[in-house]
N, C-alpha and C. Protein backbone atom coordinates (compact mmCIF):
# COMPACT_ATOMS: atom_id res chain seq x y z
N UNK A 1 0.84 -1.18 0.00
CA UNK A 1 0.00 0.00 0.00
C UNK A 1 0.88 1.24 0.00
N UNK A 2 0.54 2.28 -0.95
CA UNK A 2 0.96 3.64 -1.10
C UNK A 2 0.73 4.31 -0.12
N UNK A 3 1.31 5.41 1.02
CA UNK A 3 0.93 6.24 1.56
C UNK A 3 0.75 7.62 0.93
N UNK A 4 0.09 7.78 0.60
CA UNK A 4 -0.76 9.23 0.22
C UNK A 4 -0.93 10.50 1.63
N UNK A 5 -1.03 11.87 1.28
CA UNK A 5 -1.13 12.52 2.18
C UNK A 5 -2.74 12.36 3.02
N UNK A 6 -3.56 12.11 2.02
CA UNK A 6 -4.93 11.85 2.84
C UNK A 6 -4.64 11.00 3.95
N UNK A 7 -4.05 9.72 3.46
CA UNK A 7 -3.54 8.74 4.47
C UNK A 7 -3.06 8.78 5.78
N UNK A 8 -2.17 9.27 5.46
CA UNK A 8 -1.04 9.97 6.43
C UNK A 8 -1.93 10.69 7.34
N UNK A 9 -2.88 12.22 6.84
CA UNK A 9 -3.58 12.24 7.77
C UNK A 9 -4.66 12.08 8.65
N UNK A 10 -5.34 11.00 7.86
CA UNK A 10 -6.22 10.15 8.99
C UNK A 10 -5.76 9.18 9.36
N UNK A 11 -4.67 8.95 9.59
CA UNK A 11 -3.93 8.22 10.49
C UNK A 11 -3.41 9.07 11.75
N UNK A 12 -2.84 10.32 11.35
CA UNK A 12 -2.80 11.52 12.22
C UNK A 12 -3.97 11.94 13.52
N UNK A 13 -5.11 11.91 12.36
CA UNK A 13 -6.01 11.83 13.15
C UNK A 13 -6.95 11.00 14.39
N UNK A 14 -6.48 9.44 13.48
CA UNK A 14 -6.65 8.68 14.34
C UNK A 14 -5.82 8.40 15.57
N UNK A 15 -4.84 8.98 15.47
CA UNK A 15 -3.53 9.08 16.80
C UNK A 15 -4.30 9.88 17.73
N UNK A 16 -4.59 10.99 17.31
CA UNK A 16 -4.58 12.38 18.12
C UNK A 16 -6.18 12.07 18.76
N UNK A 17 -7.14 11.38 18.10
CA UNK A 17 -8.16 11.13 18.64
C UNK A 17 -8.00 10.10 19.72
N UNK A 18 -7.97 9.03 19.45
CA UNK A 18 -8.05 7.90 19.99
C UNK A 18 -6.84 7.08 21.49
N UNK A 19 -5.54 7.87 20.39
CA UNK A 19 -4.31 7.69 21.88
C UNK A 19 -4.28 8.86 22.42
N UNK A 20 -4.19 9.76 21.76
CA UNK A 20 -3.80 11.65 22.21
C UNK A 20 -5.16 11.83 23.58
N UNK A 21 -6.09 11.74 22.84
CA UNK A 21 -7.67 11.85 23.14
C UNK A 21 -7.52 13.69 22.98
N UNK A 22 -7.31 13.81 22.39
CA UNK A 22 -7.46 15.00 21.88
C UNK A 22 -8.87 15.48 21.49
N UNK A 23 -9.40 16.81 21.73
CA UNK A 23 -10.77 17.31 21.24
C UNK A 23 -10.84 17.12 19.40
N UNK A 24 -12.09 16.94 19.01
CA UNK A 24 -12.02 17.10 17.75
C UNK A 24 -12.15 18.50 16.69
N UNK A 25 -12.23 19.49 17.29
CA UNK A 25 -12.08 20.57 16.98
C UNK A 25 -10.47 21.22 16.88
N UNK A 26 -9.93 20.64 17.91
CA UNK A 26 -8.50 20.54 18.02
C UNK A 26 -7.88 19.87 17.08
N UNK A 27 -8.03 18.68 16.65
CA UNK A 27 -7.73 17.75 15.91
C UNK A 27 -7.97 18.38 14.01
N UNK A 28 -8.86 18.70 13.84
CA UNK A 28 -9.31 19.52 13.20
C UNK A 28 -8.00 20.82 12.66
N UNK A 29 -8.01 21.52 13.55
CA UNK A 29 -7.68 22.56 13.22
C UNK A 29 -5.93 22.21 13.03
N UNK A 30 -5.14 20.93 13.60
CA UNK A 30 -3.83 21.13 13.57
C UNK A 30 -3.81 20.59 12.78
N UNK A 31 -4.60 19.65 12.01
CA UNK A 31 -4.42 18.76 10.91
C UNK A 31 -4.71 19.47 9.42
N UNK A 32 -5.53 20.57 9.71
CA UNK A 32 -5.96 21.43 8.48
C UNK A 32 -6.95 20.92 7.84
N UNK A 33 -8.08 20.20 8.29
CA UNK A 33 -9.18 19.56 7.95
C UNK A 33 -10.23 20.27 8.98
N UNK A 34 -11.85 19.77 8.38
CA UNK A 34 -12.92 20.46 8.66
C UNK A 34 -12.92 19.08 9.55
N UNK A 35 -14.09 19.81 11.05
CA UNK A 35 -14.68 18.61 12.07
C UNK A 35 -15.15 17.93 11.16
N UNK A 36 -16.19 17.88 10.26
CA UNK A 36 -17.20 16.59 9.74
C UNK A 36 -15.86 15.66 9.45
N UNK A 37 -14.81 15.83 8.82
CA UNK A 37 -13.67 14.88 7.89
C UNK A 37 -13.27 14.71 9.09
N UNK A 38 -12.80 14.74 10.36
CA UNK A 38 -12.24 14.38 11.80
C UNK A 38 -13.50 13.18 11.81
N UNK A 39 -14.87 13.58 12.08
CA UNK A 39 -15.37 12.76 12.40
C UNK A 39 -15.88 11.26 11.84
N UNK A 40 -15.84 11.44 10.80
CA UNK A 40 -16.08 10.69 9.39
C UNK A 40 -15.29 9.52 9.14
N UNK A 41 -13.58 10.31 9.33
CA UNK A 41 -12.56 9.35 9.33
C UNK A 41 -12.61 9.09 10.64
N UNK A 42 -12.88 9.23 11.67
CA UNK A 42 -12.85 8.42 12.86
C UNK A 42 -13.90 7.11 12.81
N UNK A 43 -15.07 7.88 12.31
CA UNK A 43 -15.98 6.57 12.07
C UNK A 43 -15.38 5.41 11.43
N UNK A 44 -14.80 5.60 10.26
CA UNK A 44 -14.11 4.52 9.39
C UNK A 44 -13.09 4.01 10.68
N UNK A 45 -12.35 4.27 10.67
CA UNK A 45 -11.13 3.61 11.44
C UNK A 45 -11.73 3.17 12.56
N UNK A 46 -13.14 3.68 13.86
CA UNK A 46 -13.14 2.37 14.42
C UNK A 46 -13.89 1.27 14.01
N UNK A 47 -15.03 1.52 12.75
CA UNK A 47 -15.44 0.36 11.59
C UNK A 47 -14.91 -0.81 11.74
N UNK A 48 -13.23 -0.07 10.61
CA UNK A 48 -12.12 -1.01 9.78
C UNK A 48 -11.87 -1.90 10.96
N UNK A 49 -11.10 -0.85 12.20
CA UNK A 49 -10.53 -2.04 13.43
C UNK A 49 -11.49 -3.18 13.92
N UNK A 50 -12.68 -2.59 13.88
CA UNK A 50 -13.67 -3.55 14.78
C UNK A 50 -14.20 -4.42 13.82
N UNK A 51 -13.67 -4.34 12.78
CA UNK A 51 -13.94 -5.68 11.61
C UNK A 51 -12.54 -6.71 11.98
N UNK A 52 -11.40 -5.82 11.91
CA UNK A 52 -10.30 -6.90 11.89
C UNK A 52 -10.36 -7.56 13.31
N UNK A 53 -10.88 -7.08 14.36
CA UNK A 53 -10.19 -7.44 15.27
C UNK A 53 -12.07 -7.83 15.99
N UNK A 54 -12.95 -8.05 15.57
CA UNK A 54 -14.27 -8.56 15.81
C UNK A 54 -14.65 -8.18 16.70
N UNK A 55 -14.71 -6.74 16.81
CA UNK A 55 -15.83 -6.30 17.76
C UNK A 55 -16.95 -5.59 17.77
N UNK A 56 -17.86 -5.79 18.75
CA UNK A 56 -19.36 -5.09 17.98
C UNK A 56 -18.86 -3.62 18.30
N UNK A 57 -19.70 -2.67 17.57
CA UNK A 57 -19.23 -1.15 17.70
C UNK A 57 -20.12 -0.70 18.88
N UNK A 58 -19.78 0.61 19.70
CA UNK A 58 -20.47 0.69 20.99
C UNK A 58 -21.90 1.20 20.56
């Protein structure tokens, strides 16, 4: 897999959300993305994980 800058930063994002626990407005603004795209890609990524790793979503 290619890393692309989109990539890169919802992976960013998923750091700063999830380990950081960072606000999403915060997250947002250092990443240079709008809240809805913070929240959106957060949705996906805990999706993707909770497919690989089989868990129901909360």
């Amino acid at each position: 897999m290619r890393w692309t800058n989109s990539t890169r930063v919802r992976r960013q994002g998923f750091e700063m959300r999830f380990i950081a626990g960072i606000e999403v407005v915060d997250v947002a603004a250092a990443l240079g993305v709008s809240e809805p795209t913070v929240k959106r890609d957060a949705r996906f990524a805990r999706a993707f994980i909770g497919e690989k790793l089989d868990w129901a979503a909360p």
